[in-house]
N, C-alpha and C. Protein backbone atom coordinates (compact mmCIF):
# COMPACT_ATOMS: atom_id res chain seq x y z
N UNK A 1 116.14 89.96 100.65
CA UNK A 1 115.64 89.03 101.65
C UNK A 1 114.13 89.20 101.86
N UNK A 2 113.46 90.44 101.98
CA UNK A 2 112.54 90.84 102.21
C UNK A 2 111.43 90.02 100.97
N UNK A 3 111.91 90.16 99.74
CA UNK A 3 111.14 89.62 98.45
C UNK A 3 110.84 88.06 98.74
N UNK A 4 111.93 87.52 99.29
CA UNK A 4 111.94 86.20 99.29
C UNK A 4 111.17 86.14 100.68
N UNK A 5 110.83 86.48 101.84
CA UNK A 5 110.06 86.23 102.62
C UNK A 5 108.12 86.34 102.04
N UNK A 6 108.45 87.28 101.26
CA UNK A 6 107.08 87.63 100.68
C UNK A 6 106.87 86.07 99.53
N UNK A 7 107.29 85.68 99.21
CA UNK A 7 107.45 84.63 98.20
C UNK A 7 107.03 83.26 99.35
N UNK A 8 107.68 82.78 100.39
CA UNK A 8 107.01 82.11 101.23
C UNK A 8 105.57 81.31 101.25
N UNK A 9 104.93 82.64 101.82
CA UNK A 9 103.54 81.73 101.41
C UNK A 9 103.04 81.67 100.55
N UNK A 10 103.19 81.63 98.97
CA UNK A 10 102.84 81.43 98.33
C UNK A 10 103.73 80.18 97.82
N UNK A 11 104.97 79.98 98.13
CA UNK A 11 105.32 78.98 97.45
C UNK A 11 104.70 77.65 98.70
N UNK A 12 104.52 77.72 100.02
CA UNK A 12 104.25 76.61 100.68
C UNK A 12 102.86 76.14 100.43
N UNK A 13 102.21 77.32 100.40
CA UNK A 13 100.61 77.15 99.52
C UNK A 13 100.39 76.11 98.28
N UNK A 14 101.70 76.38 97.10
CA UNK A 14 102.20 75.50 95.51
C UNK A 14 102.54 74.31 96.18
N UNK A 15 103.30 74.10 96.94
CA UNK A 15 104.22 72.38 97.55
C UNK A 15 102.87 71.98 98.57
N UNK A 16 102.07 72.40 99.11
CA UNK A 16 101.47 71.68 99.71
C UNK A 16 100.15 71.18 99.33
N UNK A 17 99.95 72.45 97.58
CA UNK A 17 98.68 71.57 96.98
C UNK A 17 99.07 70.68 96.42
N UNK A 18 100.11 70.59 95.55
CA UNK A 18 100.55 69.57 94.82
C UNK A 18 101.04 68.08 95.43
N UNK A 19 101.25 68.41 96.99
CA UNK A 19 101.66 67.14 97.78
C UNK A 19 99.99 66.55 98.11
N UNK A 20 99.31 67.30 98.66
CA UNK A 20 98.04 66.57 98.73
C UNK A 20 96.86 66.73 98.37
N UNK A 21 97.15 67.28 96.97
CA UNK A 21 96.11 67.82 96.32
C UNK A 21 94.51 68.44 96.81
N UNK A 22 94.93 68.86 98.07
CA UNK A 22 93.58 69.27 98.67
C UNK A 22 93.70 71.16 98.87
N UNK A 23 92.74 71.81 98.08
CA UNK A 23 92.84 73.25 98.13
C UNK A 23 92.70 73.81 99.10
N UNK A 24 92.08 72.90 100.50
CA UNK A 24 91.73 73.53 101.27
C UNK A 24 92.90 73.37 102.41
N UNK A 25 93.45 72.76 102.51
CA UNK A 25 94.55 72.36 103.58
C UNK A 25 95.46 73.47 103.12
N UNK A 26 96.05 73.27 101.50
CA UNK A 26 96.63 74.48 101.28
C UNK A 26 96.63 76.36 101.28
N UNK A 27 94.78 75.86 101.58
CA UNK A 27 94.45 77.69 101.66
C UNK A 27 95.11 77.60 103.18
N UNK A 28 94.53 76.68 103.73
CA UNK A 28 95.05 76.81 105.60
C UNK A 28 96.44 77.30 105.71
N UNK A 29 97.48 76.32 104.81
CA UNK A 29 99.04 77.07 104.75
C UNK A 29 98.99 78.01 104.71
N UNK A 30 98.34 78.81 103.29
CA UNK A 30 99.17 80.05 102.58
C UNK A 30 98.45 81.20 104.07
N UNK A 31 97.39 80.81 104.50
CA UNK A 31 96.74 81.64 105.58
C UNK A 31 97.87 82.06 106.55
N UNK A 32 98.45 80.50 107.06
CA UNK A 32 99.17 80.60 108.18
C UNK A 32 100.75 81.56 107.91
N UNK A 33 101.06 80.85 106.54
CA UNK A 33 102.18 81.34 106.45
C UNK A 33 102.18 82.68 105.88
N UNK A 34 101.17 83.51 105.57
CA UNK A 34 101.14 85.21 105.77
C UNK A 34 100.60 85.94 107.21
N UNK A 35 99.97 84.83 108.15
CA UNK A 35 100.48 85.03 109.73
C UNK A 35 101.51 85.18 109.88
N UNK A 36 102.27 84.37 109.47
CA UNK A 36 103.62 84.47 110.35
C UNK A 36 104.66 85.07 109.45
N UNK A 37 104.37 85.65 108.25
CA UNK A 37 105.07 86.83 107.25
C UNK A 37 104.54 88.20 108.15
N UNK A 38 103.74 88.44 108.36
CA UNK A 38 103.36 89.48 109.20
C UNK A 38 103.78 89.45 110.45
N UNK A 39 104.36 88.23 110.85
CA UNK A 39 104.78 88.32 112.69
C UNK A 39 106.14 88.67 112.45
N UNK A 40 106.81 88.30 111.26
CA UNK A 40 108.01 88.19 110.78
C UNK A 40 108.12 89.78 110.45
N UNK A 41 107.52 90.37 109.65
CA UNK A 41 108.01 91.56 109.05
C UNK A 41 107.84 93.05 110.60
N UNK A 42 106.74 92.76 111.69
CA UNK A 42 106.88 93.13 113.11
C UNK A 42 108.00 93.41 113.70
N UNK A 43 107.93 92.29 114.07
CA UNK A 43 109.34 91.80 114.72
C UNK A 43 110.33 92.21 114.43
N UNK A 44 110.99 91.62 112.88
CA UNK A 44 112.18 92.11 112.56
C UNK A 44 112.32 93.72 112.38
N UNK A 45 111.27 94.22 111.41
CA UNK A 45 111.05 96.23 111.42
C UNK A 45 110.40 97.11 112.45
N UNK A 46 109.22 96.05 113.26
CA UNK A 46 108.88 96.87 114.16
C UNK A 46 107.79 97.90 113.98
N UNK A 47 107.08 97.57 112.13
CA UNK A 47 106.42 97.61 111.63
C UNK A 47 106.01 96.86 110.62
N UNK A 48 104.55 97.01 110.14
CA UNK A 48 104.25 95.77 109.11
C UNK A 48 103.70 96.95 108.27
N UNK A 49 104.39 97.05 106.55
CA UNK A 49 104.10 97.66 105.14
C UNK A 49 102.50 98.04 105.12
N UNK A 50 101.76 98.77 104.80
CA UNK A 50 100.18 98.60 104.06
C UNK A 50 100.36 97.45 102.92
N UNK A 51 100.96 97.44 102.12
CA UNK A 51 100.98 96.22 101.03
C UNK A 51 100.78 94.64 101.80
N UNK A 52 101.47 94.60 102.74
CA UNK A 52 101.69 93.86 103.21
C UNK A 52 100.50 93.34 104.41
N UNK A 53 99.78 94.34 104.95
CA UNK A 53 98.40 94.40 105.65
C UNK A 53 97.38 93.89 104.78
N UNK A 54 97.03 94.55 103.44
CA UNK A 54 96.01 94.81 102.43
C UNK A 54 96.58 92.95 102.28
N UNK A 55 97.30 92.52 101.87
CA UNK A 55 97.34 90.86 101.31
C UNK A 55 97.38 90.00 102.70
N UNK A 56 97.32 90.69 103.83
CA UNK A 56 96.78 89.82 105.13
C UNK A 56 95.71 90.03 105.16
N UNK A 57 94.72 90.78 104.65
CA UNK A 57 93.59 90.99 105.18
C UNK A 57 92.33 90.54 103.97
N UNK A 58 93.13 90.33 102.52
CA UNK A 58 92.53 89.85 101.99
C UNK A 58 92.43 88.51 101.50
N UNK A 59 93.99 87.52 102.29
CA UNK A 59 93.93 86.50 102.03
C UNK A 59 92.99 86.02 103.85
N UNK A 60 93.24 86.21 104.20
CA UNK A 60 92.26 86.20 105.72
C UNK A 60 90.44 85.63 105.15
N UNK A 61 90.44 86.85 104.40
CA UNK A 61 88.69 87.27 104.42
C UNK A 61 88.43 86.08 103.05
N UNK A 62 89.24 85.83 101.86
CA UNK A 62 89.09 85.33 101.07
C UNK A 62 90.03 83.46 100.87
N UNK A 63 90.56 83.34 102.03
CA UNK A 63 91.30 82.07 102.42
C UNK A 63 89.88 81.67 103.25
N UNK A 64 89.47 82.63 104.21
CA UNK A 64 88.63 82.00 105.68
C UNK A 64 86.86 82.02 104.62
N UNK A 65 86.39 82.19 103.53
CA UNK A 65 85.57 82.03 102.71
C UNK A 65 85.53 81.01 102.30
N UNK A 66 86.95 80.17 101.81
CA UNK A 66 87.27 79.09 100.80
C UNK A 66 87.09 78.42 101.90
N UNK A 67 87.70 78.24 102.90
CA UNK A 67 87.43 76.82 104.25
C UNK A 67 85.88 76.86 104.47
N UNK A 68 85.65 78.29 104.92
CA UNK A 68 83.74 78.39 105.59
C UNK A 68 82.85 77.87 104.52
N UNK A 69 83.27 78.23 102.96
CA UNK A 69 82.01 77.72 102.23
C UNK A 69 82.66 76.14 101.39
N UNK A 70 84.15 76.04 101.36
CA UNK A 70 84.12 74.88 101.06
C UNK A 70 84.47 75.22 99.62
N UNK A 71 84.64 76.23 98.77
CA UNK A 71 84.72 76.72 97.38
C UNK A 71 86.37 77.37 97.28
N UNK A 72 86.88 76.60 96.46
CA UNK A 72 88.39 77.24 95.94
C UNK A 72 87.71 78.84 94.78
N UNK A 73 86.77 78.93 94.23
CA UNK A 73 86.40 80.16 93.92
C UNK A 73 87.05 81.68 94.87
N UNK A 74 86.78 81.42 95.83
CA UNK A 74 86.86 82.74 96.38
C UNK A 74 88.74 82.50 96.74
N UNK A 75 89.36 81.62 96.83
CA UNK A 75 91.12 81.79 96.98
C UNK A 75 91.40 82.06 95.81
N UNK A 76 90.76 81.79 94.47
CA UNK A 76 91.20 81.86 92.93
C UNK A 76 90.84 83.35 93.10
N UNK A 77 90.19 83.98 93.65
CA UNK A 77 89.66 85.35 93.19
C UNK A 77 90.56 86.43 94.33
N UNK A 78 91.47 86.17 95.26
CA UNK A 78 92.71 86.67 95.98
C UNK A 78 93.51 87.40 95.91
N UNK A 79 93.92 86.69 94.46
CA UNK A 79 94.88 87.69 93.80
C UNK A 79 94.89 88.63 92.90
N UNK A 80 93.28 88.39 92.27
CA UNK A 80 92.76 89.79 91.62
C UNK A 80 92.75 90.65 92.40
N UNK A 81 91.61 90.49 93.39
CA UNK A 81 91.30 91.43 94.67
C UNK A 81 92.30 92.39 95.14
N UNK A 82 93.98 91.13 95.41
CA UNK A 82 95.50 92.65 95.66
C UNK A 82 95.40 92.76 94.74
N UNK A 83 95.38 92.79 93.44
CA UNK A 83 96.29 93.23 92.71
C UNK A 83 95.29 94.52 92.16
N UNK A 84 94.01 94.47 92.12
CA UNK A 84 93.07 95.24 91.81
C UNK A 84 93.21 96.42 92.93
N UNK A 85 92.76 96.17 94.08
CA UNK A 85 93.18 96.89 95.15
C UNK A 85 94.68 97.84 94.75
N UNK A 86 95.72 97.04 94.75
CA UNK A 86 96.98 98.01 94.32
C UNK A 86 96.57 99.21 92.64
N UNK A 87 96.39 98.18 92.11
CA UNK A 87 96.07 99.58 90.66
C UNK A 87 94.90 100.40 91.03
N UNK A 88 93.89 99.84 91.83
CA UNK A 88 93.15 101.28 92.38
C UNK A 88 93.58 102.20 93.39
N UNK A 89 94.64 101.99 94.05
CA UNK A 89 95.25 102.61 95.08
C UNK A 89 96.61 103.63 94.23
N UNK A 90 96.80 103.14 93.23
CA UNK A 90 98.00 104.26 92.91
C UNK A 90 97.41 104.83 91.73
N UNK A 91 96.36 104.36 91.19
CA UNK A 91 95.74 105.57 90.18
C UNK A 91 94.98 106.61 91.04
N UNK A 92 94.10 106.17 92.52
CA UNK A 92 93.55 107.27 92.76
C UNK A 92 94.48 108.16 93.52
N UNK A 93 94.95 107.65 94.27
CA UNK A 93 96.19 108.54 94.76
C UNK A 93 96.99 109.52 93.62
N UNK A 94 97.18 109.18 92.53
CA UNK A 94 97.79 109.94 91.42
C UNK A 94 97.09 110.81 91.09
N UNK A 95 95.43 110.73 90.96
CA UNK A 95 94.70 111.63 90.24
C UNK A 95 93.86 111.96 91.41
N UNK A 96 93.42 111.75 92.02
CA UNK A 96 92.47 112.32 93.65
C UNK A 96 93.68 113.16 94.14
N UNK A 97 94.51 112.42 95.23
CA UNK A 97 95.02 112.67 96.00
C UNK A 97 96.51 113.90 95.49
N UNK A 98 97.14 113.60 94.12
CA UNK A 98 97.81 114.49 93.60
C UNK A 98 99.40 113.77 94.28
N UNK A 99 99.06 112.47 94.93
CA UNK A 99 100.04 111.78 95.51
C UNK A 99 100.58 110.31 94.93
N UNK A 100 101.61 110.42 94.69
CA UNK A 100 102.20 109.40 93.91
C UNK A 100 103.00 108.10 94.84
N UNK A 101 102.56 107.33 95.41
CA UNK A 101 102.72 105.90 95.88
C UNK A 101 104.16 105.55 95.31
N UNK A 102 104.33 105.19 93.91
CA UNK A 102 105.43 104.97 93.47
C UNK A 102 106.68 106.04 93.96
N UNK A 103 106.48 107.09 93.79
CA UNK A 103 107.47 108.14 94.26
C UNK A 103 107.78 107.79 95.90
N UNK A 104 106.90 107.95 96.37
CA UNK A 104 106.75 107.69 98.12
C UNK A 104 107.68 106.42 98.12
N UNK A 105 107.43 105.73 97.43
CA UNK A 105 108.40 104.41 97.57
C UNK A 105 109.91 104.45 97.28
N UNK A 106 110.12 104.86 96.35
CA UNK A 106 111.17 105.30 95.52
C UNK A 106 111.96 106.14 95.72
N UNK A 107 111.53 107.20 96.38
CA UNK A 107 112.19 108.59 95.99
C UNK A 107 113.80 108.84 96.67
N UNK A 108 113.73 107.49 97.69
CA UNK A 108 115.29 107.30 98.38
C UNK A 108 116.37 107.20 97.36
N UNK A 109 115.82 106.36 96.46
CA UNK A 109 116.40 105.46 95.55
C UNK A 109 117.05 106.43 94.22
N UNK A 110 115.86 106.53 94.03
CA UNK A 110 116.01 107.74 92.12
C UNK A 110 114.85 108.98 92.21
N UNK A 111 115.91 109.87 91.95
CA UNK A 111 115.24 111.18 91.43
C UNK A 111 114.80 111.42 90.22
N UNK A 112 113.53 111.56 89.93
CA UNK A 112 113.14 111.67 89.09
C UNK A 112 112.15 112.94 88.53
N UNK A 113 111.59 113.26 87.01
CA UNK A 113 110.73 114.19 87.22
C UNK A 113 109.30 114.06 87.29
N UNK A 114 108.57 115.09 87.96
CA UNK A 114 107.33 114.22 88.55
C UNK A 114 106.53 113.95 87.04
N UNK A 115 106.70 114.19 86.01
CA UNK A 115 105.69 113.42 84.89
C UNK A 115 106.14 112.07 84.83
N UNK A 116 107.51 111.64 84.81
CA UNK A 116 108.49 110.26 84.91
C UNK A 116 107.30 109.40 86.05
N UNK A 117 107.34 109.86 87.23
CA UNK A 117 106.96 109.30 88.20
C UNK A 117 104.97 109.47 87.93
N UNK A 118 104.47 110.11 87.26
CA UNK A 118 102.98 110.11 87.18
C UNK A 118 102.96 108.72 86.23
N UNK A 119 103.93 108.74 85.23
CA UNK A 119 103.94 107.51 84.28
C UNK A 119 104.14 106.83 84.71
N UNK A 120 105.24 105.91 85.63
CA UNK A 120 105.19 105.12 86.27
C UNK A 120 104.13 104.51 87.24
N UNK A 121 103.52 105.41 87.85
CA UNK A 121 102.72 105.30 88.59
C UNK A 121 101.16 105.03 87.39
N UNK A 122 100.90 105.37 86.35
CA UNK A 122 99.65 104.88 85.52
C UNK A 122 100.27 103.02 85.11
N UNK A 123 101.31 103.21 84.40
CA UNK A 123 101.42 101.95 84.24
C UNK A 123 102.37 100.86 85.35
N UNK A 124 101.97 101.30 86.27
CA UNK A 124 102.16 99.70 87.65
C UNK A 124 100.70 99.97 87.67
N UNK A 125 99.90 101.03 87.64
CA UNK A 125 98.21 100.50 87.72
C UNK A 125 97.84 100.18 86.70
N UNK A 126 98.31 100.37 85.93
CA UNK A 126 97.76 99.05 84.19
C UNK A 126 98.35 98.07 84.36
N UNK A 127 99.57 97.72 85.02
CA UNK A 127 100.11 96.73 85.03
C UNK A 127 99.59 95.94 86.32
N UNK A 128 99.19 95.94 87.44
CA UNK A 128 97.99 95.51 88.31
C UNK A 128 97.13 94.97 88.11
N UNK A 129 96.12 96.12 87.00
CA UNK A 129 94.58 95.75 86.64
C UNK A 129 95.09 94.31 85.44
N UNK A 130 95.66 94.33 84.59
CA UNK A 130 96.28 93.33 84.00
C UNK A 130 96.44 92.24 84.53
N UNK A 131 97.45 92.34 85.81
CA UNK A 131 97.70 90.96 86.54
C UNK A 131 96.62 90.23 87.17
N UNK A 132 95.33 90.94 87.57
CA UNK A 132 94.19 90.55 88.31
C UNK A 132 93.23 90.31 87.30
N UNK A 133 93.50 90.26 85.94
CA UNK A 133 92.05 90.39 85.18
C UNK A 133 92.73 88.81 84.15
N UNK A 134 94.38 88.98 83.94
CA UNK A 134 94.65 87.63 83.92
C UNK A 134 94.84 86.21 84.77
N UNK A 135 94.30 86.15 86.47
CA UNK A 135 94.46 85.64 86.97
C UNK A 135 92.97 84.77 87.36
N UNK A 136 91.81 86.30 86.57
CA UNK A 136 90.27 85.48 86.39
C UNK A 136 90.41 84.50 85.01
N UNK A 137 91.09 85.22 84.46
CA UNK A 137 90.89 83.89 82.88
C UNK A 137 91.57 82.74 83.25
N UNK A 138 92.31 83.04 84.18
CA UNK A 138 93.31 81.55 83.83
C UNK A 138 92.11 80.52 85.03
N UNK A 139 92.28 81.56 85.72
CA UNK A 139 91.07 80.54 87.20
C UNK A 139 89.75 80.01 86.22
N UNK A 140 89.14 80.20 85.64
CA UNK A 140 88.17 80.11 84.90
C UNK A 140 88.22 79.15 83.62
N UNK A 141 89.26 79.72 83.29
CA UNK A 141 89.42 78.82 81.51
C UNK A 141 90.20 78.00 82.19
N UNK A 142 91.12 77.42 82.96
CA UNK A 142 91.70 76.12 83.22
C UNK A 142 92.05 75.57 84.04
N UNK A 143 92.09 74.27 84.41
CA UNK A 143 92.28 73.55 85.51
C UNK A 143 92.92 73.91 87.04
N UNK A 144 92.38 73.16 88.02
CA UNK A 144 92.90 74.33 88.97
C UNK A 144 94.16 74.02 89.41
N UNK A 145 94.88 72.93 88.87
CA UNK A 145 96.50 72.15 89.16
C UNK A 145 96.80 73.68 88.27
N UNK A 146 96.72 73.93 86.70
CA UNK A 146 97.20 75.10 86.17
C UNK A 146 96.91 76.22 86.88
N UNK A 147 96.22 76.67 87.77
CA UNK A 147 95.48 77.85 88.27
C UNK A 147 97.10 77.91 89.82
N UNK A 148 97.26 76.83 90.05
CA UNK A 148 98.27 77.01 91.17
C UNK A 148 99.40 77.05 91.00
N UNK A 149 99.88 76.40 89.47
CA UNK A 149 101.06 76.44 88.80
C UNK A 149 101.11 78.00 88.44
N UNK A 150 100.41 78.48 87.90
CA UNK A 150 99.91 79.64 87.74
C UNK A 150 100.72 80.81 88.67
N UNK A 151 99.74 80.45 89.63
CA UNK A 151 99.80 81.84 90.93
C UNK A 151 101.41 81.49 91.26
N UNK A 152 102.19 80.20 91.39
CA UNK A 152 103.36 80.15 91.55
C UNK A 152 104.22 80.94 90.58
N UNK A 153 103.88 80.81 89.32
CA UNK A 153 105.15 81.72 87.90
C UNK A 153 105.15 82.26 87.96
N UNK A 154 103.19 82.82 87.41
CA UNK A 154 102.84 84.18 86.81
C UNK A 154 102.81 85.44 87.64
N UNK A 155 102.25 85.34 88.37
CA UNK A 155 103.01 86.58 89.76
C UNK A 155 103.88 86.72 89.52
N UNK A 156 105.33 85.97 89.57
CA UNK A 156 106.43 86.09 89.86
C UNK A 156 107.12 86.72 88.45
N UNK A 157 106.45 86.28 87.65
CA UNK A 157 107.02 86.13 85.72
C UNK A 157 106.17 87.78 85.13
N UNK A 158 105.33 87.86 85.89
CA UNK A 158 104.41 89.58 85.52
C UNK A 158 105.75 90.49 86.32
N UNK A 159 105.71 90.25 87.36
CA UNK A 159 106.33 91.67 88.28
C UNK A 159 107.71 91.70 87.51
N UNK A 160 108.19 90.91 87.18
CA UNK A 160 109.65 90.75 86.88
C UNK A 160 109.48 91.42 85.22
N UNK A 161 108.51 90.98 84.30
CA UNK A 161 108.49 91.92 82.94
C UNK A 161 108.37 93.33 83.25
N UNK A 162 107.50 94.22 84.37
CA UNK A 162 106.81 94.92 84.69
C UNK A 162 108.47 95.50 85.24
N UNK A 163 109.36 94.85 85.84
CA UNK A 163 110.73 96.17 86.38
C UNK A 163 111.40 95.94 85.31
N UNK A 164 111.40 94.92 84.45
CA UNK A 164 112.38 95.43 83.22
C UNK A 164 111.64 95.94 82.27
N UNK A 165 110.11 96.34 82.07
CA UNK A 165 109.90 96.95 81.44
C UNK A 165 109.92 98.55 82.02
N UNK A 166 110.08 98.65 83.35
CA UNK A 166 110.09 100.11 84.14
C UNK A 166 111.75 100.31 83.68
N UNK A 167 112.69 99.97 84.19
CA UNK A 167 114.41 99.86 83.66
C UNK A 167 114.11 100.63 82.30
N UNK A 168 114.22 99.65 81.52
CA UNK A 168 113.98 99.98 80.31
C UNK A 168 113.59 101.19 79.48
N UNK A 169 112.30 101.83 80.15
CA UNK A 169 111.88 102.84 80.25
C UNK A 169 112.37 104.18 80.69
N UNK A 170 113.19 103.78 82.01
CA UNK A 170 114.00 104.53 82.62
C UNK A 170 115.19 105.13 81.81
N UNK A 171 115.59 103.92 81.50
CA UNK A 171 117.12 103.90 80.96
C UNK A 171 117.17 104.55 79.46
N UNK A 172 115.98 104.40 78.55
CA UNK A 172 116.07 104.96 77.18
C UNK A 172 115.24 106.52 76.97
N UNK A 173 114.52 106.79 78.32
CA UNK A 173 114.48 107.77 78.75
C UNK A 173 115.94 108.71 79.28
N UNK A 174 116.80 108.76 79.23
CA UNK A 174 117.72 108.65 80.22
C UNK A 174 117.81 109.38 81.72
N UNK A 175 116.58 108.81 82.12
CA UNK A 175 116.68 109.36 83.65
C UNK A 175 117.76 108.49 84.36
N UNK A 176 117.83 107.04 83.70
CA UNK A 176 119.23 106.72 85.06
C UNK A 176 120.05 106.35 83.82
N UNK A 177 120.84 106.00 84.44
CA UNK A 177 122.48 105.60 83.63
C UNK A 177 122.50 103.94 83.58
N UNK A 178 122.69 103.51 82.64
CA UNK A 178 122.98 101.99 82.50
C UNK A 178 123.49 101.51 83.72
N UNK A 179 124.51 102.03 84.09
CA UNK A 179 125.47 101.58 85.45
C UNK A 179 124.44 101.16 86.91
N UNK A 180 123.45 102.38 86.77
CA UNK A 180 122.76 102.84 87.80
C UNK A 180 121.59 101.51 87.59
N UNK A 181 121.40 101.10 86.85
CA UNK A 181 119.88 100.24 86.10
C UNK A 181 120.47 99.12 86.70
N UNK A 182 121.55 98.36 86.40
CA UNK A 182 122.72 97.73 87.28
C UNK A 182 122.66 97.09 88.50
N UNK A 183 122.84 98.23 88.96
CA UNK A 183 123.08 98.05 90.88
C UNK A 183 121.67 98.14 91.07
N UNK A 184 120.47 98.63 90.54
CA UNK A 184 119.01 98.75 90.86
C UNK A 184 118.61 96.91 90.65
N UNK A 185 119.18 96.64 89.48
CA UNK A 185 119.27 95.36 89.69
C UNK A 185 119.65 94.16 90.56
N UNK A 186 119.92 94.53 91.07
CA UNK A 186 121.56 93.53 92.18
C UNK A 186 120.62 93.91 93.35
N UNK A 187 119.92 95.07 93.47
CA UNK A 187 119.54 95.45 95.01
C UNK A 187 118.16 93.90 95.30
């Protein structure tokens, strides 16, 4: 449920450029509707995620740019910014801090050994810097109807290669059990 609330403003952001083709009415949505993903995730937990702060605060500063100067540039450049932000946050934490983000997240879930979890944790930050460095080519090399079609898939079509390529990994490693890869699925 939680995934699909996060999915929200970005999909009302996709239906409302394509209904009136204006980038800026739609930055106003996706603004509002990660307001009220954040009033939502409050409320219901009683806390709001850092992931979830860091993409309020950068669609805020980089939504309220695109209205103030009038330039879809700086909303095209949004989702580098998280996603850059996230792969710099779990590589330095891995190698500064000696603290692993992915584990912290995880560790309810699957036990693992901490080199398993240092690897994981390098490639979701290759897999980050990736998602943000393909989200400047596409903003750049093509149209911005493709640039919104875009942020609607490819987000969605990266993270999803990125856990079956983690599964995968997992599983022929054999830290989990097919069965277990499964129900990790279903969750």
């Amino acid at each position: 449920m939680k995934q699909f609330i996060e999915f929200i403003p970005v999909l009302l952001f996709v239906v409302v450029y394509f209904t009136t083709r204006d980038i800026y009415v739609s930055t106003a949505v996706l603004m509002a509707g990660i307001c009220l993903q954040v009033a939502y995730e409050f409320i219901r937990f009683r806390k709001v995620e850092k992931k979830t702060i860091v993409i309020f605060w950068v669609a805020m500063l980089f939504g309220g740019a695109t209205l103030i100067f009038r330039s879809e540039v700086f909303i095209q450049w949004k989702p580098t910014i998280v996603n850059w932000l996230f792969s710099v946050a779990l590589l330095t934490s891995q190698i500064f801090a000696r603290d692993n983000l992915i584990k912290k997240m995880l560790a309810n879930q699957l036990t693992l050994p901490d080199h398993v979890w240092r690897n994981l944790a390098l490639g979701w930050s290759l897999g980050f810097f990736f998602a943000g460095a393909l989200n400047l080519v596409v903003a750049y090399r093509f149209s911005l109807d493709f640039w919104v079609t875009y942020k609607l898939v490819g987000g969605f079509a990266i993270s999803l290669v990125y856990m079956v390529i983690t599964l995968v990994y997992l599983v022929k490693g054999g830290y989990i059990k097919d069965d277990q890869s499964q129900a990790a699925k279903s969750d």
